[in-house]
Protein backbone atom coordinates (compact mmCIF):
# COMPACT_ATOMS: atom_id res chain seq x y z
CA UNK A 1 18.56 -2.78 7.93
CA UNK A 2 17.41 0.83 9.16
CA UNK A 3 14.62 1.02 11.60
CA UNK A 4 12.94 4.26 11.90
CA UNK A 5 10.03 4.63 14.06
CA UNK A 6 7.07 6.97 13.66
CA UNK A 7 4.04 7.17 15.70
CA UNK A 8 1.73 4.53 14.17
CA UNK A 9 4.01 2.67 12.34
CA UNK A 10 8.11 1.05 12.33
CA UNK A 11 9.23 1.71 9.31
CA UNK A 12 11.92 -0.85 8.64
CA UNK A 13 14.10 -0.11 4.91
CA UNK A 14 17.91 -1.18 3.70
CA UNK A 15 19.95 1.47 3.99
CA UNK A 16 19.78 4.61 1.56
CA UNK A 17 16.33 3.68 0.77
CA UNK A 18 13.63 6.42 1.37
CA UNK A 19 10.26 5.83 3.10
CA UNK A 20 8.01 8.81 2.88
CA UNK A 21 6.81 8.44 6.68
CA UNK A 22 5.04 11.50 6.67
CA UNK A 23 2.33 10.68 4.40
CA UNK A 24 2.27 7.47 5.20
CA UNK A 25 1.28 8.89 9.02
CA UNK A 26 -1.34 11.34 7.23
CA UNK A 27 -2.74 8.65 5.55
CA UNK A 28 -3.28 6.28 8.73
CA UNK A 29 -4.38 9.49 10.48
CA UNK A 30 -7.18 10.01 7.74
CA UNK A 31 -8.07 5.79 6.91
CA UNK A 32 -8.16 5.36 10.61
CA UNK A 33 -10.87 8.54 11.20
CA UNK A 34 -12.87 7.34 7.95
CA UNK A 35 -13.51 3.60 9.40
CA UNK A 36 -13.73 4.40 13.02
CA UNK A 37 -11.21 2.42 14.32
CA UNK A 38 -8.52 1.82 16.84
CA UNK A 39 -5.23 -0.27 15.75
CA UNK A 40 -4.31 -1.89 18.48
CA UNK A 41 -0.16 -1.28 17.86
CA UNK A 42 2.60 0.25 15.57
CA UNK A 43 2.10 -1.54 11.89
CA UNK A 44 5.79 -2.63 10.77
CA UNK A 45 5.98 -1.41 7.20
CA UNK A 46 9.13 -3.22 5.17
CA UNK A 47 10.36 -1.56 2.33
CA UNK A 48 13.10 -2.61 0.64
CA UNK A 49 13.71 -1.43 -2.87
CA UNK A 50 16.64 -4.08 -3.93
CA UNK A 51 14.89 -7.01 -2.92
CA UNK A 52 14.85 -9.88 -5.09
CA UNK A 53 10.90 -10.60 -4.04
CA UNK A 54 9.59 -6.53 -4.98
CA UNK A 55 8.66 -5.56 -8.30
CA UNK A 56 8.40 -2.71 -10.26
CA UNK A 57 5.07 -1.28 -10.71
CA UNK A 58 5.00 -2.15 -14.57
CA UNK A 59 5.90 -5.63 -13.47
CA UNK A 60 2.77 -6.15 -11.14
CA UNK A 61 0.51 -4.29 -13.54
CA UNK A 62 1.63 -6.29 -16.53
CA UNK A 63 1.21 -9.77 -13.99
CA UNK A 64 -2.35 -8.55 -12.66
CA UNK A 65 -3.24 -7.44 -16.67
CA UNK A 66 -2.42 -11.31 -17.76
CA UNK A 67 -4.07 -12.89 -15.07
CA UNK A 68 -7.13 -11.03 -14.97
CA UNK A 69 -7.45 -10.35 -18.28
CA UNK A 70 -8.89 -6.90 -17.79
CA UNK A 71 -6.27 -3.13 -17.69
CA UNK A 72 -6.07 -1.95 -13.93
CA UNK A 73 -8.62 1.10 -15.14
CA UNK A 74 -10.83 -1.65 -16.22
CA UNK A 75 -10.51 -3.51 -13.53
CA UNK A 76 -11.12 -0.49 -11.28
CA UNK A 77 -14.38 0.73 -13.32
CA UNK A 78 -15.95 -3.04 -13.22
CA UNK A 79 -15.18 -2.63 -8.98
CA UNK A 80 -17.03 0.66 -8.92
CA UNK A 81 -19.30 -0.30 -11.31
CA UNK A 82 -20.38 -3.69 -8.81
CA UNK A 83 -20.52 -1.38 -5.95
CA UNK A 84 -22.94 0.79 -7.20
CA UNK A 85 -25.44 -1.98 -8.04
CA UNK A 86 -24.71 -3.77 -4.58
CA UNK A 87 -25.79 -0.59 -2.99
């Protein structure tokens, strides 16, 4: 296992696989300024491609598509849909 670590996160990967750290960082950087808070230590971010227990994005959007019963852009317009009405 590789452990690299960055400055709000260890990023923790099998060896040859790539974490994009930099936009992870911009991202935390931008979610953290947008809800106004403090983390109060480094997240440790696992990401290891070969797993047996990851899944290709196909395979979680065909498991969420069965379950649900609704596409992911369905899914995503009923969401926005509800919060607008909540609001």
């Amino acid at each position: 296992m590789r452990t690299a670590p960055e400055v709000h996160f260890v990023f923790r990967s099998a060896p040859g696989d790539q974490v994009q750290a930099e936009r992870s960082e911009a991202y935390h950087e931008w979610a953290v300024g947008y809800l106004g808070v403090t983390p109060p230590k480094k997240i440790d971010f696992y990401k290891f491609a070969d797993s047996p227990y990851s899944a290709s994005r196909d395979t979680i959007r065909s498991r969420f598509e069965a379950t649900v019963g609704l596409s992911v852009a369905e899914a995503e317009t009923a969401w926005l849909r509800w919060l607008d009405q909540s609001s």
